[in-house]
Each structure stands twice: as structure tokens, then as C-alpha cells.
C-alpha atoms as a PDB file:
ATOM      1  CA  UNK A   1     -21.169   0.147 -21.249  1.00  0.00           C
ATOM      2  CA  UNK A   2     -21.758   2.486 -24.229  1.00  0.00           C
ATOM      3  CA  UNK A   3     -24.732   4.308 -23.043  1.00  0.00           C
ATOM      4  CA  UNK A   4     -27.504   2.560 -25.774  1.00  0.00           C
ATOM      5  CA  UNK A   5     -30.388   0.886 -23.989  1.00  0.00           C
ATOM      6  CA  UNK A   6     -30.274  -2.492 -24.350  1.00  0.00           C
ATOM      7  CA  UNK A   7     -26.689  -2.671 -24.785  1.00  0.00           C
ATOM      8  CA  UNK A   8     -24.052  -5.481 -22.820  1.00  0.00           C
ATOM      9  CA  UNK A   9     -22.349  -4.142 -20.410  1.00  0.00           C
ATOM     10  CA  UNK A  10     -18.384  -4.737 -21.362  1.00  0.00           C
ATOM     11  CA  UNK A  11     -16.718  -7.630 -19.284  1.00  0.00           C
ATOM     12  CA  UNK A  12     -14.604  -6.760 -16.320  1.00  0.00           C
ATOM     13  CA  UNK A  13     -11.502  -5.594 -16.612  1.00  0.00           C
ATOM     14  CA  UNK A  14      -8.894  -8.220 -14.673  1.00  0.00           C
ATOM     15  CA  UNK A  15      -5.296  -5.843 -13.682  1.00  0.00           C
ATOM     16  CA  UNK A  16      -1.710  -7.461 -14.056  1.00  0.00           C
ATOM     17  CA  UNK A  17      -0.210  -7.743 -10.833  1.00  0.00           C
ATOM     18  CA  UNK A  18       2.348  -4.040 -10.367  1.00  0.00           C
ATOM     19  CA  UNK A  19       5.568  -4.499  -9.176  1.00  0.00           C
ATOM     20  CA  UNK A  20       6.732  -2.114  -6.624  1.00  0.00           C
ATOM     21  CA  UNK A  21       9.256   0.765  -7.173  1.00  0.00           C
ATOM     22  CA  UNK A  22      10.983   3.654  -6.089  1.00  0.00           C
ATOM     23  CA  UNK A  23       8.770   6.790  -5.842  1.00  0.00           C
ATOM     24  CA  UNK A  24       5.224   4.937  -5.407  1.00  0.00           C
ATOM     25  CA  UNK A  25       2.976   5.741  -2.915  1.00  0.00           C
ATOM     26  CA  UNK A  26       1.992   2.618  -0.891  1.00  0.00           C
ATOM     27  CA  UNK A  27      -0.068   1.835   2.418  1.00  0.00           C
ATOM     28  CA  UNK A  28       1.815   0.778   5.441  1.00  0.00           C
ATOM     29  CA  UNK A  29       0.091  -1.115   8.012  1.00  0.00           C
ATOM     30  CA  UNK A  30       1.969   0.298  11.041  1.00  0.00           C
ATOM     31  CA  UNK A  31       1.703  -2.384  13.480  1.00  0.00           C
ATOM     32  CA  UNK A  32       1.501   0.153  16.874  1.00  0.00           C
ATOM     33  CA  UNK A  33       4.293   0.152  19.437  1.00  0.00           C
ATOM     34  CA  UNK A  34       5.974  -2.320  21.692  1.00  0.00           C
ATOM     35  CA  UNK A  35       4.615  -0.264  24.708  1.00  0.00           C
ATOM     36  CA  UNK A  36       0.885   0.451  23.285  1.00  0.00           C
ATOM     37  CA  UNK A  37       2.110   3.655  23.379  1.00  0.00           C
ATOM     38  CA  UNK A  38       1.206   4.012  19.110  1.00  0.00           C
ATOM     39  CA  UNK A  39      -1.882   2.011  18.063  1.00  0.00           C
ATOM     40  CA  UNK A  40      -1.480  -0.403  15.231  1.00  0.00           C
ATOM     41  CA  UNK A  41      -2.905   2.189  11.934  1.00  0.00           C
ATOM     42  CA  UNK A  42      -2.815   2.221   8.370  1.00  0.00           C
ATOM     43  CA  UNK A  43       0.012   5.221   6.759  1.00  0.00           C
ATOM     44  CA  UNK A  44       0.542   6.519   3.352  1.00  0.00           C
ATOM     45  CA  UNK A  45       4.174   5.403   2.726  1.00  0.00           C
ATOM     46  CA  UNK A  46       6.841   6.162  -0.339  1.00  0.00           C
ATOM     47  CA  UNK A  47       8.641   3.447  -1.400  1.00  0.00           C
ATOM     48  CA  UNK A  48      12.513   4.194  -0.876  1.00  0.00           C
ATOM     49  CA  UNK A  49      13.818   0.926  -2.219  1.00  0.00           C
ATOM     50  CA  UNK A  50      12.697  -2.382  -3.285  1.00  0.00           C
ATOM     51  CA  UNK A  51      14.503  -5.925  -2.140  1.00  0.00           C
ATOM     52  CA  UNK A  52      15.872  -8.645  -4.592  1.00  0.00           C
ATOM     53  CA  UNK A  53      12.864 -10.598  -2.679  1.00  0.00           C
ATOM     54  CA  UNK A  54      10.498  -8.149  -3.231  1.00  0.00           C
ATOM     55  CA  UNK A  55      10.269  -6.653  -0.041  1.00  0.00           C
ATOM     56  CA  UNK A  56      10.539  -2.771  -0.013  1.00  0.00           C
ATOM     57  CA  UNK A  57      11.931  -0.017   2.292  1.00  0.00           C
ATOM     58  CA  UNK A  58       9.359   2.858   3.377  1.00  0.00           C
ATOM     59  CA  UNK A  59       9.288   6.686   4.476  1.00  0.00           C
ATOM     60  CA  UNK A  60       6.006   6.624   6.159  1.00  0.00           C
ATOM     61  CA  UNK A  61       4.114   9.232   7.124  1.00  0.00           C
ATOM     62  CA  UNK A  62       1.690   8.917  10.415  1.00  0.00           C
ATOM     63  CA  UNK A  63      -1.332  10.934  10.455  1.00  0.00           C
ATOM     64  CA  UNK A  64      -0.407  13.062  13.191  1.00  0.00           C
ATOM     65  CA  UNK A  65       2.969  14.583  10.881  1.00  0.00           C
ATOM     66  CA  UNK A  66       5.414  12.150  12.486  1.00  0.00           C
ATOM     67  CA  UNK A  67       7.912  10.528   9.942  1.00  0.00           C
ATOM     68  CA  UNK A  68       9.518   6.993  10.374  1.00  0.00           C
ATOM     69  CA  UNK A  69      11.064   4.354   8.137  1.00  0.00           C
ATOM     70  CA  UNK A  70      10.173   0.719   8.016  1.00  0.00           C
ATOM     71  CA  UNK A  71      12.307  -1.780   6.150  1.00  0.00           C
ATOM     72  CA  UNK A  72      12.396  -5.013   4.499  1.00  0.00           C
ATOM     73  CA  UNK A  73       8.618  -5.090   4.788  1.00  0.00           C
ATOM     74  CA  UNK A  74       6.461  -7.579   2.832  1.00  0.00           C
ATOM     75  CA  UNK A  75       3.187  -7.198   0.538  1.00  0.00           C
ATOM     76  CA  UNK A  76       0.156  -8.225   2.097  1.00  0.00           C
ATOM     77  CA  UNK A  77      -2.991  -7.255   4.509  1.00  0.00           C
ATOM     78  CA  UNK A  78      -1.649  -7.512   7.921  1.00  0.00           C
ATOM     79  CA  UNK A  79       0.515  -4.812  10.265  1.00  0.00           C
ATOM     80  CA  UNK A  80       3.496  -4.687   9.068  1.00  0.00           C
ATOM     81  CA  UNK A  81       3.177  -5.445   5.544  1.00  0.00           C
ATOM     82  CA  UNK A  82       2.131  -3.120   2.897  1.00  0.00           C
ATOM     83  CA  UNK A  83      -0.645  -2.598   0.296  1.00  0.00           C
ATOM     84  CA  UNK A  84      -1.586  -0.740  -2.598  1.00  0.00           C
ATOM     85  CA  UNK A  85      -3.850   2.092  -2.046  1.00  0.00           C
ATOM     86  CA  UNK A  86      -7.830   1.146  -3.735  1.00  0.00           C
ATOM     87  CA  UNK A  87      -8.729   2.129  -6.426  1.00  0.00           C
ATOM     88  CA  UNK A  88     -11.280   4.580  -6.461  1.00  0.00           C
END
């Protein structure tokens, strides 16, 4: 919008799609534990590698300073997949 009363408001912006690489910052939606012992939680992750497929390898970091890895891991909404962060 460029501020003049009366003026249109410009059209929304629509984003390409962005691939995934080495170095990005990513959110990993830790599925929990097989004993209940960690619940299921979203983690800021760095992608360590990326998959002919598309899938990527993680360092994630938990919220209470614990580090893991998670590989092979696919984009989408559910635990154990990956998103980007929003944009804010």
C-alpha cells in the first residue's frame, strides 16, 4: 500500500516453493519417545544434508539444551516431518 488515502492496496505476494539445504534452519516436529518418556514437541533444527528424494538430515536442538539427529525425514505438518519456520 503506498500510504495515499484512497489508494489500492498492492495484490498479495504468492512465494516460490524453497528447496531445502545445508545450513538452514528448519522446524522439526519431534514425535516424543517410544516410552512417553519425551513428549511429541516442535525443535529448531539445522539442516545437515538433503536426500536425492528430498528428504533431509537434522541436528536438532530440544528446548531443554539436549542435541539429537533425525534422518531421512520428510516435509510436512506432522511429528516427524519438518517445516519451515513462519514468517513473521
Amino acid at each position: 500500500m503506498s500510504g495515499i488515502v484512497g489508494a489500492k492496496a498492492d495484490p498479495p505476494v504468492t512465494l516460490a516453493p524453497v528447496a531445502p539445504t545445508v545450513g538452514r534452519i528448519v522446524i522439526y516436529s519431534h514425535p516424543g519417545g517410544p516410552d512417553g518418556a519425551d513428549n511429541p514437541r516442535e525443535c529448531a533444527a539445522v539442516v545437515t544434508g538433503v536426500d536425492e528424494d528430498g528428504a533431509v538430515s537434522l541436528f536438532v536442538m530440544h528446548p531443554d539444551g539436549a542435541c539429537s539427529s533425525a534422518h531421512h525425514v520428510k516435509h510436512g505438518t506432522a511429528f516427524g516431518t519438518w517445516h519451515w519456520p513462519p514468517r513473521v
